[in-house]
Protein backbone atom coordinates (compact mmCIF):
# COMPACT_ATOMS: atom_id res chain seq x y z
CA UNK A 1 128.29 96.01 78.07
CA UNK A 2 125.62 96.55 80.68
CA UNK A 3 122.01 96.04 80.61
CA UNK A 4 121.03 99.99 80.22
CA UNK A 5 123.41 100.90 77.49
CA UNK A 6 122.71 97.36 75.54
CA UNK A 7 118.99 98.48 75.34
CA UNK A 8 119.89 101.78 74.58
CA UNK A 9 121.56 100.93 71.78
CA UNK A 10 118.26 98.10 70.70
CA UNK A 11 116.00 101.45 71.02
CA UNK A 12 118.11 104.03 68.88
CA UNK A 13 118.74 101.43 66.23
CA UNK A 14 114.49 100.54 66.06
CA UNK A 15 113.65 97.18 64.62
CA UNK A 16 116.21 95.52 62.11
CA UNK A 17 114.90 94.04 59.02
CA UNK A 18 117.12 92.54 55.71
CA UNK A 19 116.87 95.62 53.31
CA UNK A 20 118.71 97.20 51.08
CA UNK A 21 116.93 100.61 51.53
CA UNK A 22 119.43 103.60 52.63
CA UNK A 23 118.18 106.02 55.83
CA UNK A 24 120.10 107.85 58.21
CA UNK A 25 119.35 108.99 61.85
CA UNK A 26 117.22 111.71 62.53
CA UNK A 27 120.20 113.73 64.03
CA UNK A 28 122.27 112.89 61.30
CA UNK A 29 125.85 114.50 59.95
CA UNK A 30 124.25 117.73 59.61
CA UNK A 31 124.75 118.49 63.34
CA UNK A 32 128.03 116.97 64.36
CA UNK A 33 130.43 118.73 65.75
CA UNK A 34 128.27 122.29 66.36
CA UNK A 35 131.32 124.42 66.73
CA UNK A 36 129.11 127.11 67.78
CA UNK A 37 126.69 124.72 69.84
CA UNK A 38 125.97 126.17 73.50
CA UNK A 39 126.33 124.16 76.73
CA UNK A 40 126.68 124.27 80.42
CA UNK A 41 129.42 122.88 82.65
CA UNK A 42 128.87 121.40 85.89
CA UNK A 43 131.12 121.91 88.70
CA UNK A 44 130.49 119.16 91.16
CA UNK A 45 133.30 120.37 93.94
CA UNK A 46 130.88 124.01 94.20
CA UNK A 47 127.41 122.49 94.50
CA UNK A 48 126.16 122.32 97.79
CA UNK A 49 123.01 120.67 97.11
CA UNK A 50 120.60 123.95 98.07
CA UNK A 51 118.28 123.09 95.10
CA UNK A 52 117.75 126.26 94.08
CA UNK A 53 118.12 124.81 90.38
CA UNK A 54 115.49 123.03 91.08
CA UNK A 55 113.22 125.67 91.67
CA UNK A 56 113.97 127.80 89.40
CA UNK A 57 114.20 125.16 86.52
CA UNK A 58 110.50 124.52 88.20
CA UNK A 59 109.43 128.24 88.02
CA UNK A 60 110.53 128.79 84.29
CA UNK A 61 109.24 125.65 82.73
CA UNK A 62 105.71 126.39 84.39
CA UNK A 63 105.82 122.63 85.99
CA UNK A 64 103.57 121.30 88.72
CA UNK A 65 104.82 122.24 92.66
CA UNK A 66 106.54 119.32 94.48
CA UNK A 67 104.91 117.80 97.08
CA UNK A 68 107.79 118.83 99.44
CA UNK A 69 109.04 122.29 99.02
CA UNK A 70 112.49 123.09 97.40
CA UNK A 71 113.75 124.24 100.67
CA UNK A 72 113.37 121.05 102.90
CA UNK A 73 116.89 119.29 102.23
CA UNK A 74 115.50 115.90 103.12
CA UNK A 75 114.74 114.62 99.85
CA UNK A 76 118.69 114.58 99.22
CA UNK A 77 118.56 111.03 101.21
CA UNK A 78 117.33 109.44 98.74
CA UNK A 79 118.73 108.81 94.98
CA UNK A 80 115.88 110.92 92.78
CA UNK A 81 115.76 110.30 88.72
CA UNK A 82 113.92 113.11 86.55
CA UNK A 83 110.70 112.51 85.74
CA UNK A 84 107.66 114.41 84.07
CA UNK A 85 107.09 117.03 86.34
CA UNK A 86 111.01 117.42 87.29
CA UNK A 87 113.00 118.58 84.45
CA UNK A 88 116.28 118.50 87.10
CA UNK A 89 117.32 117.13 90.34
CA UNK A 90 119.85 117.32 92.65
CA UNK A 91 120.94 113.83 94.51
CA UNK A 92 123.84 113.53 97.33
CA UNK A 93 126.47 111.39 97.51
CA UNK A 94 129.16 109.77 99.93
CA UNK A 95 132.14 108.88 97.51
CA UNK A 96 134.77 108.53 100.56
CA UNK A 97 133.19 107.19 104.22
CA UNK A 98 134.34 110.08 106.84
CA UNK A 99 134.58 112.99 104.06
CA UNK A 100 131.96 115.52 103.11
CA UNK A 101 128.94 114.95 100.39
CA UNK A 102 129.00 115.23 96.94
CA UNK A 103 126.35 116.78 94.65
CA UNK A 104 125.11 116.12 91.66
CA UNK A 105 122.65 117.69 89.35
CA UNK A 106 121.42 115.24 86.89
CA UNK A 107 119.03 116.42 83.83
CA UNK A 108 119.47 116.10 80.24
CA UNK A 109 122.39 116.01 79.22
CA UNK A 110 122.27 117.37 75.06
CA UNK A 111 124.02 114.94 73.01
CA UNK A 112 125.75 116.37 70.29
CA UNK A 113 124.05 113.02 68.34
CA UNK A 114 121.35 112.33 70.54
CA UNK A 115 120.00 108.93 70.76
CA UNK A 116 116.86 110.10 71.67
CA UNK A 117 116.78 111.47 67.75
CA UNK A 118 118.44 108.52 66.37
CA UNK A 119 115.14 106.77 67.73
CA UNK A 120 112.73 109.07 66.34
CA UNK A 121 111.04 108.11 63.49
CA UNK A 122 108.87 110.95 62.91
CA UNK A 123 111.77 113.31 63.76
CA UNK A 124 110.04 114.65 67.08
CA UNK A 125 113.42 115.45 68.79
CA UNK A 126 115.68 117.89 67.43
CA UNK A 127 119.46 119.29 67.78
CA UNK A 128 120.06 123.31 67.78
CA UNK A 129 123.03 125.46 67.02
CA UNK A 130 121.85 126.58 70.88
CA UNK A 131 123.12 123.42 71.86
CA UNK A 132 119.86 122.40 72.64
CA UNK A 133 117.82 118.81 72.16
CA UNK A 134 113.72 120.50 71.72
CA UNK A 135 111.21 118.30 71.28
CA UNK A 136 107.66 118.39 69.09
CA UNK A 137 104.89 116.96 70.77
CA UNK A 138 102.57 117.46 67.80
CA UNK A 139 104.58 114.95 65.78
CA UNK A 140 105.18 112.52 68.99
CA UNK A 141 102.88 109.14 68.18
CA UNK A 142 103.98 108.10 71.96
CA UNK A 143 106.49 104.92 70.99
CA UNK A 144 108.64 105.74 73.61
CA UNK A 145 111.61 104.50 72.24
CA UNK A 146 113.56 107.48 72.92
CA UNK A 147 113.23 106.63 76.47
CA UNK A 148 114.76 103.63 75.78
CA UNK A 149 117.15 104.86 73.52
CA UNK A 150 118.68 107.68 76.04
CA UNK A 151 122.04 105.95 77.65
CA UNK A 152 121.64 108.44 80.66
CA UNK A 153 117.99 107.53 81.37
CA UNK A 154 116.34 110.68 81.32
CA UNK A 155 112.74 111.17 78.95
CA UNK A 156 110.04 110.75 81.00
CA UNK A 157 106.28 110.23 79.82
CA UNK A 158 103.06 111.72 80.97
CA UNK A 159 101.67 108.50 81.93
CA UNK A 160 99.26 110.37 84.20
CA UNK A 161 97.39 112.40 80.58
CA UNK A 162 95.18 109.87 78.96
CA UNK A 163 94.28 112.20 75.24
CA UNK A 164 97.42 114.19 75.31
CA UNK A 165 100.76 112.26 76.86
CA UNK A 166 104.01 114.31 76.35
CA UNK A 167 107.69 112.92 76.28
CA UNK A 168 109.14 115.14 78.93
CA UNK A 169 113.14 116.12 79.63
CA UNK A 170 115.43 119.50 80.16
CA UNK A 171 114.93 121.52 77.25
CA UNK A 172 118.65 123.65 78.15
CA UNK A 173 116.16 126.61 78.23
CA UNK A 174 115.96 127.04 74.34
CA UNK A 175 113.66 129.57 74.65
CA UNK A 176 115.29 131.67 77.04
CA UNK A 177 118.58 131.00 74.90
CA UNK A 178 117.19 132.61 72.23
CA UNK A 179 115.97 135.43 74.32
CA UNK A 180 119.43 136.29 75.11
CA UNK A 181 118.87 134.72 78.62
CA UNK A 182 120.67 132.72 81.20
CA UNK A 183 119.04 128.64 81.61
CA UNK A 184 117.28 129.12 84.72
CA UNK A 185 119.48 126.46 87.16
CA UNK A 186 122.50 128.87 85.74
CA UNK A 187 120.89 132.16 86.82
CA UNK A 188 119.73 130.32 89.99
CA UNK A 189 122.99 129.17 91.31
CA UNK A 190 124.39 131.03 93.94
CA UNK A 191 127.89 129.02 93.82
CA UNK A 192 128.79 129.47 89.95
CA UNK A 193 128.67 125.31 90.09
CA UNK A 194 126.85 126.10 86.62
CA UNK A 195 128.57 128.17 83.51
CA UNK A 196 126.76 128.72 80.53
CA UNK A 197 128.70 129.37 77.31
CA UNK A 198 130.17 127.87 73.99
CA UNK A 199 130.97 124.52 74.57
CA UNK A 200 134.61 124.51 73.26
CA UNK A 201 134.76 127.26 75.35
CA UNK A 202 133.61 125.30 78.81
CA UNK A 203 135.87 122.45 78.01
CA UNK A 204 138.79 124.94 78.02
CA UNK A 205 137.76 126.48 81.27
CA UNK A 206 136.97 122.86 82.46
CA UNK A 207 140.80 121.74 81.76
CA UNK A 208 141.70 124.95 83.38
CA UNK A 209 140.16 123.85 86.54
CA UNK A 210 141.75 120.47 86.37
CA UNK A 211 145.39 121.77 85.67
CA UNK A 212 144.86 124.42 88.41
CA UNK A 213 143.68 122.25 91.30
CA UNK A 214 145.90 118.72 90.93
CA UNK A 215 144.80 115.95 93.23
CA UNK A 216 141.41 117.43 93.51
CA UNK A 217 139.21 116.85 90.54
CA UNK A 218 139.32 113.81 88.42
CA UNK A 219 141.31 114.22 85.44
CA UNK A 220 138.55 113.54 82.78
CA UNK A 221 135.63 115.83 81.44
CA UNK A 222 132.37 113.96 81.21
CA UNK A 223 130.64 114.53 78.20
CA UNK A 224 133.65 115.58 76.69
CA UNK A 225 133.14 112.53 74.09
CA UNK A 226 130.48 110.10 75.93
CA UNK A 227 128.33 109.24 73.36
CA UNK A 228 129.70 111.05 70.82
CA UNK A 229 129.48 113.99 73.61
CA UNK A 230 127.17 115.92 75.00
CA UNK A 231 126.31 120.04 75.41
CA UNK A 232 126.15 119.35 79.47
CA UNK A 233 129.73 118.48 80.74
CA UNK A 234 130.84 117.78 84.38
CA UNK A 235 133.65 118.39 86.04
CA UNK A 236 133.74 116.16 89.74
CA UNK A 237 136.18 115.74 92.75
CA UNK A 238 138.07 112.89 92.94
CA UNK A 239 137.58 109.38 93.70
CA UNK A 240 135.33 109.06 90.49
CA UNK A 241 132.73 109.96 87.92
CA UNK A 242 131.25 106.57 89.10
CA UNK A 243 130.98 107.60 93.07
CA UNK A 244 128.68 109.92 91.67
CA UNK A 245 126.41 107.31 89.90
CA UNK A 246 127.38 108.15 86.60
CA UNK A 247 127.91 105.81 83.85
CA UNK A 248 131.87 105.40 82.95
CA UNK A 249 131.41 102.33 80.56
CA UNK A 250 129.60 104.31 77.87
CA UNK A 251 132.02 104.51 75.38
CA UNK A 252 132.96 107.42 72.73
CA UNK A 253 130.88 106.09 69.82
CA UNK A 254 127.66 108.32 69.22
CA UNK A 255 124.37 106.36 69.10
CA UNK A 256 123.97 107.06 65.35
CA UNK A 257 127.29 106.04 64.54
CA UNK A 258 126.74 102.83 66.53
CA UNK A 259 123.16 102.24 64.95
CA UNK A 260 123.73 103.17 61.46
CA UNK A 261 123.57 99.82 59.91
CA UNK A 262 120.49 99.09 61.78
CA UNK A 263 118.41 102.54 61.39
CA UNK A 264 118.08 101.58 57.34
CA UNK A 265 115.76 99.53 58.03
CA UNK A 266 113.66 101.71 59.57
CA UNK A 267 111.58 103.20 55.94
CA UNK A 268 111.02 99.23 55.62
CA UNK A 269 109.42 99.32 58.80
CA UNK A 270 107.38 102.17 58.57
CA UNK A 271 106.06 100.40 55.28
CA UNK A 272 105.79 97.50 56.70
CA UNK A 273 104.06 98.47 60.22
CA UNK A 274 100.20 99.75 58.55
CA UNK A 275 100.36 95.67 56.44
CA UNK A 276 100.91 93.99 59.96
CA UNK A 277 98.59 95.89 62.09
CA UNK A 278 95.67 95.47 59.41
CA UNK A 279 96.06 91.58 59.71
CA UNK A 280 96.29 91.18 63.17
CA UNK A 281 93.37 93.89 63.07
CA UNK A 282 91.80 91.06 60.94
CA UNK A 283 92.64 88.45 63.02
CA UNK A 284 91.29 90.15 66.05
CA UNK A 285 87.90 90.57 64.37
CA UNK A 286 87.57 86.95 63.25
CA UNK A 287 88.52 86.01 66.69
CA UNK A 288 86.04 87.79 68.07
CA UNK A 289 83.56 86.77 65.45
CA UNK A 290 83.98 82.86 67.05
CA UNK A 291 84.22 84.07 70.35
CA UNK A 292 80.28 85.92 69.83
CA UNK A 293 79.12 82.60 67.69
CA UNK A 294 80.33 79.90 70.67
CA UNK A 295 79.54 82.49 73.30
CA UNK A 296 75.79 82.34 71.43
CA UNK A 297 75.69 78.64 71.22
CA UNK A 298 76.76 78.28 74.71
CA UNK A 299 74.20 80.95 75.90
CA UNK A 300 71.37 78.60 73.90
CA UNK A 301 72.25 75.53 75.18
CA UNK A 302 72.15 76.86 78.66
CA UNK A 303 68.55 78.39 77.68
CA UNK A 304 67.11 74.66 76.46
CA UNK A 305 68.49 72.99 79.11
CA UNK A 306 67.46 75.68 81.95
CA UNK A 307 63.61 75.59 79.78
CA UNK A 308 63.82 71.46 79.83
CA UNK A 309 64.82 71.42 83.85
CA UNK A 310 61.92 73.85 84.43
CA UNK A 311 59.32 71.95 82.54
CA UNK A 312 60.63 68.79 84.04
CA UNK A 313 60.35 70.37 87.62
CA UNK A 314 56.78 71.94 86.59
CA UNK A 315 56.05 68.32 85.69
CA UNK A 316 57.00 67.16 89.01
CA UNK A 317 54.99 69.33 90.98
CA UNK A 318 51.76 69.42 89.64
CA UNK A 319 52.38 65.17 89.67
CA UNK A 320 52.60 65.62 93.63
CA UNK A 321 50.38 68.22 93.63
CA UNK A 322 47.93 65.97 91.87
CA UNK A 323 48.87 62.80 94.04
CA UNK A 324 48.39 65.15 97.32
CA UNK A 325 45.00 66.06 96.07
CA UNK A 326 43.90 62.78 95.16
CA UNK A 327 44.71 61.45 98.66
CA UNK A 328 43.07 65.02 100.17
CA UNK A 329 39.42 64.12 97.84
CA UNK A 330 39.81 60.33 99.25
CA UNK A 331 40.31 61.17 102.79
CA UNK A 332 37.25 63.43 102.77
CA UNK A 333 35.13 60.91 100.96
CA UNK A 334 36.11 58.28 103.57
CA UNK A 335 35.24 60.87 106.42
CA UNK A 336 31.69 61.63 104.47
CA UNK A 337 31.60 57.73 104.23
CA UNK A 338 32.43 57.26 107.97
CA UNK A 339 29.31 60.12 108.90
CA UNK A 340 26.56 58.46 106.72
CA UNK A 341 27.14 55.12 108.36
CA UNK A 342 27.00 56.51 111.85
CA UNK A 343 24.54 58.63 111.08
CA UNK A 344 22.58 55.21 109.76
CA UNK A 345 23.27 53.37 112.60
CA UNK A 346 22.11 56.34 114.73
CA UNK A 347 18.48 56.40 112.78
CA UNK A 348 18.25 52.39 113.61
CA UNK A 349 19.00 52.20 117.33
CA UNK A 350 15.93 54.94 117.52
């Protein structure tokens, strides 16, 4: 198991504590299998890494302009994750040394049983019969652990929005969905690399594609069951899903399924969480309480001992200064002295 999917699988199933309490992930039965779920399927052979997806997922999502513009190609030479002010991105690839690139688009990827909402313990994110994961910021409390949860790395966080912080991600255009609309990277694509439509649907046209072109695409569709699978599926040229950077070792098993056991515990937690911040709240305090009282102490015994070396040093002074005018008084009495006797001798020699 690697390192990513082994935390993954920490982050959906939160903390596990001994209980007998019964809870069930926030996705839950009630979505599986979607029949009528919407997704999108990914042709990798047609992209040709234009990023026009990009701009147009950019443009309908109101997000922040890139530094670079969408039309200067040189950002494909180097690997790019999402983050919160890039719902989707386009990376390049060399599977085969001497053959032409690859492209990939990489955004979220709409578990049927996401992780991200196996995670959730206020019930933030959300699967749709559009096929869609949506997310509620006004219930968010900012753990992060869907970030952590997601096998395919994708929430980002505002990091850069002190009062209000978001969880960020692909939202499959929900709202345009249920406008009747196109997702804007489908609209946007001027190679049909992206299809929008029922997802048993897109798997049928994926196998299509496979059985029509042998030898050129690899015989698997990915998202087909990955995690339970997933609204976004991919369809990629031979050698691999892998040349492609994409994760092969995920497994079938969704995240709630594989956390199940674990996610009871989370009511106990939640119970539990407001009892353990309240005594290291209280701990805290009396900390600081000791710290103020030694700091105080510490503070006065510099003050005495800064008062005694002043008085001792005030002592010394007016000693010498005492001494120096001592010596000062006897050297002018032994001048006056000197005078009067000269002045004597003067008056006899007259």
């Amino acid at each position: 198991m690697k390192r990513r999917h082994f935390l993954g699988l920490l982050g959906a199933a939160g903390v596990s504590l001994s209980t007998g309490v019964s809870a069930k992930a926030a996705s839950s039965a009630d979505v599986k299998g979607l029949p009528n779920a919407n997704g999108v399927l990914f042709d990798a052979s047609r992209c040709i890494g234009c990023r026009k997806c990009e701009a147009a997922c950019n443009q309908v999502n109101d997000l922040p302009k890139p530094a670079k513009p969408f039309d200067d190609l040189a950002v494909l030479e180097a690997v790019r994750r999402t983050d919160a002010k890039s719902y989707t991105v386009v990376n390049k690839y060399t599977p085969e040394a001497g053959r032409p690139p690859v492209f990939r688009k990489i955004q979220c990827n709409h578990c049927m049983e996401p992780a991200c909402a196996s995670a959730c313990f206020v019930t933030a994110f959300k699967k749709m019969e559009t096929g869609a994961v949506v997310y509620d910021p006004s219930v968010c409390v900012g753990c992060r652990y869907c970030m952590v949860a997601c096998p395919f790395n994708i929430p980002a966080y505002e990091y850069d929005k002190a009062l209000t912080p978001r969880v960020m991600k692909c939202t499959l255009c929900h709202p345009r969905i249920l406008e009747g609309k196109l997702p804007g990277c489908v609209e946007a694509c001027p190679k049909e690399a992206l299809t929008f439509g029922k997802r048993r649907e897109l798997l049928n046209l994926a196998w299509d594609r496979i059985g029509a072109n042998a030898g050129r695409y690899v015989e698997h569709v990915y998202g087909e069951r990955e995690m339970g699978g997933t609204s976004w599926l991919t369809i990629a040229p031979k050698p691999s899903f892998a040349a492609l950077g994409m994760d092969e070792g995920l497994g079938v098993a969704s995240a709630p399924e594989l956390t199940s056991g674990a996610l009871a515990a989370v009511p106990a937690v939640a119970g539990i969480w407001p009892v353990l911040l309240t005594g290291l709240y209280a701990i805290s305090k009396r900390k600081e309480k000791i710290a103020e009282a030694e700091k105080k102490t510490a503070v006065d015994a510099a003050i005495a001992k800064a008062s005694a070396d002043a008085e001792a040093k005030l002592a010394e002074e007016l000693s010498k200064a005492e001494v120096a005018n001592k010596r000062r008084i006897e050297v002018e009495v032994k001048k006056a002295l000197e005078a009067a006797h000269k002045e004597a001798e003067g008056g006899e020699d007259a």
